[in-house]
N, C-alpha and C. Protein backbone atom coordinates (compact mmCIF):
# COMPACT_ATOMS: atom_id res chain seq x y z
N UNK A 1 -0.59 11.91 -1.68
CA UNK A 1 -0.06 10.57 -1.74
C UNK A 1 1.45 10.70 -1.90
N UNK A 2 1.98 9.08 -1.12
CA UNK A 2 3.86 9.94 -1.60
C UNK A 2 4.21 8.88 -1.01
N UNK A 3 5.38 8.27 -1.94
CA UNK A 3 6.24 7.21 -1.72
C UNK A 3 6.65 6.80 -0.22
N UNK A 4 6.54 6.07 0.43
CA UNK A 4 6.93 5.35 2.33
C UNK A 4 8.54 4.95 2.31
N UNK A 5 9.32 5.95 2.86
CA UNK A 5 10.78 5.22 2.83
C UNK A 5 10.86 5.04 3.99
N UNK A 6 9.55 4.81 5.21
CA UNK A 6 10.03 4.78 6.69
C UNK A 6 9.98 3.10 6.83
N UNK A 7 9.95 2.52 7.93
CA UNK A 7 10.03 1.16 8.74
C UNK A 7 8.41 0.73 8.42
N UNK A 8 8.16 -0.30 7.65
CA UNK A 8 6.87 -0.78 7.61
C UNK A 8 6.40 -1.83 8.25
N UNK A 9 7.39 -2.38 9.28
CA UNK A 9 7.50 -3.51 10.56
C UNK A 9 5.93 -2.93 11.27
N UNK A 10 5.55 -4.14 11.48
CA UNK A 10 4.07 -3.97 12.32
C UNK A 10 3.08 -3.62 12.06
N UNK A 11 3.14 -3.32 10.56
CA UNK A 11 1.81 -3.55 9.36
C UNK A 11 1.21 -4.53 9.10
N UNK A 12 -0.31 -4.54 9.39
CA UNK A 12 -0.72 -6.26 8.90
C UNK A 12 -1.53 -5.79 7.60
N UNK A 13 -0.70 -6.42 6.37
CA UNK A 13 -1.45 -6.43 5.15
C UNK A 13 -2.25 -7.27 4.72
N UNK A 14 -3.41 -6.96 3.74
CA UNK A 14 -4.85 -7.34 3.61
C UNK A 14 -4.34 -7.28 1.54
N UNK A 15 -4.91 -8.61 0.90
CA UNK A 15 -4.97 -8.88 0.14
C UNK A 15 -6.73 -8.80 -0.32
N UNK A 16 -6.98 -8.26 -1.71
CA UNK A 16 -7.86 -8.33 -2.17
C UNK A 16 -8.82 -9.62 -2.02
N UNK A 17 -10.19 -9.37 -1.69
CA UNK A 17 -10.40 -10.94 -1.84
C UNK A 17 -11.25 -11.35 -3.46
N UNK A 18 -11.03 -10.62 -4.10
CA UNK A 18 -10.99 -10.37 -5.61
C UNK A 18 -9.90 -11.61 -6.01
N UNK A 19 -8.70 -11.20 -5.68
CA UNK A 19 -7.13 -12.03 -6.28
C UNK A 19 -7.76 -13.44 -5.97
N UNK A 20 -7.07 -14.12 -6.96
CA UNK A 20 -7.04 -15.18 -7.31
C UNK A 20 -5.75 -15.40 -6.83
N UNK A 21 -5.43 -17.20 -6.61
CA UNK A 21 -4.42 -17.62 -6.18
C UNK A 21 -3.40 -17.37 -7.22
N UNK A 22 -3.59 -17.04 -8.39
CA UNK A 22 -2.79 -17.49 -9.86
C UNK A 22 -1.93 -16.21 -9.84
N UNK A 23 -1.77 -15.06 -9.25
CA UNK A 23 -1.60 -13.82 -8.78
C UNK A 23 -2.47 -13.29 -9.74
N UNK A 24 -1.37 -12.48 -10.97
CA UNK A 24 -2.22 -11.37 -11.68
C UNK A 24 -1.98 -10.08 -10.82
N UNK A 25 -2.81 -9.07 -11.46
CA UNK A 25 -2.27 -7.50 -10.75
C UNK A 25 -3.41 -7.38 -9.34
N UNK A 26 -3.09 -6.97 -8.66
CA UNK A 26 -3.05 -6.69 -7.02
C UNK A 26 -2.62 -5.74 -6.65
N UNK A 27 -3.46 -5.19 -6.03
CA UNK A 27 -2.56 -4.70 -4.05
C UNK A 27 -2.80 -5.19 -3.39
N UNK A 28 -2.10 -4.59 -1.96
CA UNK A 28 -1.96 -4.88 -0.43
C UNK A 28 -2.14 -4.07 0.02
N UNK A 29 -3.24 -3.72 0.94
CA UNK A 29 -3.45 -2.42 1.71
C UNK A 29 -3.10 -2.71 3.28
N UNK A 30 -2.69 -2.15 3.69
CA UNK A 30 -2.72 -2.28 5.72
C UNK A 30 -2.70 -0.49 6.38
N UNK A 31 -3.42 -0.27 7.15
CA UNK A 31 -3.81 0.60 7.94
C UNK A 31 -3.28 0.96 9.10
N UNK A 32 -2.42 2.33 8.45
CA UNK A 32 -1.85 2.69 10.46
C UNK A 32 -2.27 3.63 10.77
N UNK A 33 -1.97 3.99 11.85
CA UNK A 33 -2.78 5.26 12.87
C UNK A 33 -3.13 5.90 12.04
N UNK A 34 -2.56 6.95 11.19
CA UNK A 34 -2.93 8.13 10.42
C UNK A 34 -2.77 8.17 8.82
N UNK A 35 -2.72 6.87 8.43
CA UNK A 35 -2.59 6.63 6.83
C UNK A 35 -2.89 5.18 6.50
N UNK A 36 -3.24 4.80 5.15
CA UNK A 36 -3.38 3.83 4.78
C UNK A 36 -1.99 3.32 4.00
N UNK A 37 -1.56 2.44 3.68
CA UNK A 37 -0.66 2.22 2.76
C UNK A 37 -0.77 0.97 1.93
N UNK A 38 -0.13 1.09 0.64
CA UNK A 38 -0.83 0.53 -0.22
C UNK A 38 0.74 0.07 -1.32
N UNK A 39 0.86 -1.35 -1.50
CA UNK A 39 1.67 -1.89 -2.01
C UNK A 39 1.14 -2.68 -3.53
N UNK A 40 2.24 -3.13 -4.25
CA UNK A 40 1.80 -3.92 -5.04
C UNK A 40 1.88 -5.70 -4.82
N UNK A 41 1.18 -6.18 -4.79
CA UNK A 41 1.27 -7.87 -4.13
C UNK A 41 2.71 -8.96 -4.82
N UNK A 42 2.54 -8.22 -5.82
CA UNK A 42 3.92 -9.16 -6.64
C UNK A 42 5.38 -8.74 -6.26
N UNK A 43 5.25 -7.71 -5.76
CA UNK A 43 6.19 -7.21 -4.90
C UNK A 43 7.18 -6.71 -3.25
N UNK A 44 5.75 -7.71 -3.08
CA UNK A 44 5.38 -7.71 -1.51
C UNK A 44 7.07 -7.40 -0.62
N UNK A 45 7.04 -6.52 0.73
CA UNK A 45 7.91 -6.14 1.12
C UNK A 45 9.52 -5.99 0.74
N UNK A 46 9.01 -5.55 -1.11
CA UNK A 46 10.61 -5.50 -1.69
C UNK A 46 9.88 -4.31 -2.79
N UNK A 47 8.90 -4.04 -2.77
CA UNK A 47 8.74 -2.51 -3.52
C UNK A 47 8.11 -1.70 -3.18
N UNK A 48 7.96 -0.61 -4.07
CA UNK A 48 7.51 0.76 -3.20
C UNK A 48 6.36 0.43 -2.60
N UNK A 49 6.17 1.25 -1.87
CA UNK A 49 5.02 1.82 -1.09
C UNK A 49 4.59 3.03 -0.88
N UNK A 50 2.99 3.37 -1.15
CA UNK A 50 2.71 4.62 -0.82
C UNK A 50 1.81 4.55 -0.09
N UNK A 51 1.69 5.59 0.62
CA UNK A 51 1.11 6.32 2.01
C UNK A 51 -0.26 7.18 1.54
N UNK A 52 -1.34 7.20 1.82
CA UNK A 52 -2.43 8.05 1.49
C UNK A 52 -2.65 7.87 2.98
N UNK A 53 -3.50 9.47 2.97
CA UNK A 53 -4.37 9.77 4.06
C UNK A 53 -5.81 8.73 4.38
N UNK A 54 -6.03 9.53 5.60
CA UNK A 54 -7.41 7.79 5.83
C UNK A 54 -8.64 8.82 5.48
N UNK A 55 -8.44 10.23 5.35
CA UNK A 55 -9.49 10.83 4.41
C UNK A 55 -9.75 10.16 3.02
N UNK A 56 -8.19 11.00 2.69
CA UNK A 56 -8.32 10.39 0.98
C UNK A 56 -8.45 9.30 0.22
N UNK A 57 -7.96 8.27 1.55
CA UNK A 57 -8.57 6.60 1.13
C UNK A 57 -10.00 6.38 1.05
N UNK A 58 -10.65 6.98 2.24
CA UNK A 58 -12.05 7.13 2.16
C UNK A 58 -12.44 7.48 1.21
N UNK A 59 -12.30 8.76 0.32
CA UNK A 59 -12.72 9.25 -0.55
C UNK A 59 -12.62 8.34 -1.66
N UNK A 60 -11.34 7.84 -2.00
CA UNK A 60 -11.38 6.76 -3.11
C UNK A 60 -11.92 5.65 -2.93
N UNK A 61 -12.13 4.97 -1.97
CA UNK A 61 -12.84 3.76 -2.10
C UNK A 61 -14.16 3.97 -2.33
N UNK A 62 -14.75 5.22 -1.64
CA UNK A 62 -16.44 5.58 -1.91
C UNK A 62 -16.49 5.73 -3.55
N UNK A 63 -15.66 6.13 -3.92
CA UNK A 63 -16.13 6.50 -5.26
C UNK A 63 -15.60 5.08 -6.32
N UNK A 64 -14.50 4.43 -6.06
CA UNK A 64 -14.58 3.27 -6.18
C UNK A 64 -15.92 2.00 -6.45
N UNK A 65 -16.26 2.05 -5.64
CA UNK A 65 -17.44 1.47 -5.18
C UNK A 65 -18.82 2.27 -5.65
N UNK A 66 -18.53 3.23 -6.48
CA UNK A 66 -19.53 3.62 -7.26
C UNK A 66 -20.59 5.05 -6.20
N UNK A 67 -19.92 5.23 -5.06
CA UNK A 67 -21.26 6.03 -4.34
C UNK A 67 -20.47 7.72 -3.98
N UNK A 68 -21.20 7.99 -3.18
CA UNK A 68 -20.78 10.03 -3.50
C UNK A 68 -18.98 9.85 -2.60
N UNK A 69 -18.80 10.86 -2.98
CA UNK A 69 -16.88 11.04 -2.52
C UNK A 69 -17.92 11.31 -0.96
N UNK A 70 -16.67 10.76 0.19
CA UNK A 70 -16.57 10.55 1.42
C UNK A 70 -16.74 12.27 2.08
C-alpha cells in the first residue's frame, strides 16, 4: 500500500452505502486498471490517497466480510 501523488482525473468514486448523509468516518473507493484507491470522504479530492493492489483489496475485503483471505 503507498500514498498516490499521481493525477486522479478519471476516477469514479463509490461511497459506502453504510454512510449516512450526516457524514461521520468514511471512505471512497474507485478502481483503476491495476489498483484500487481509497480516500477519506471528508476529504474528498483534497487529501491523501492510497493505492492498494486489486489482489490485496481482494484479500481485505474477503476477510472483511468475515470469509477465507482471497
Amino acid at each position: 500500500m503507498e500514498q498516490v501523488t499521481e493525477d486522479m482525473d478519471g476516477l469514479h468514486w463509490f461511497k459506502s452505502s453504510y454512510s449516512g448523509s450526516g457524514g461521520g468516518d468514511c471512505v471512497e473507493v474507485a478502481a483503476g486498471l491495476d489498483a484500487v484507491y481509497v480516500r477519506d470522504s471528508k476529504t474528498s479530492g483534497g487529501g491523501p490517497v492510497l493505492r492498494v493492489g486489486r489482489g490485496q483489496w481482494a484479500a481485505f475485503t474477503a476477510l472483511a466480510a468475515g470469509g477465507p483471505e482471497a
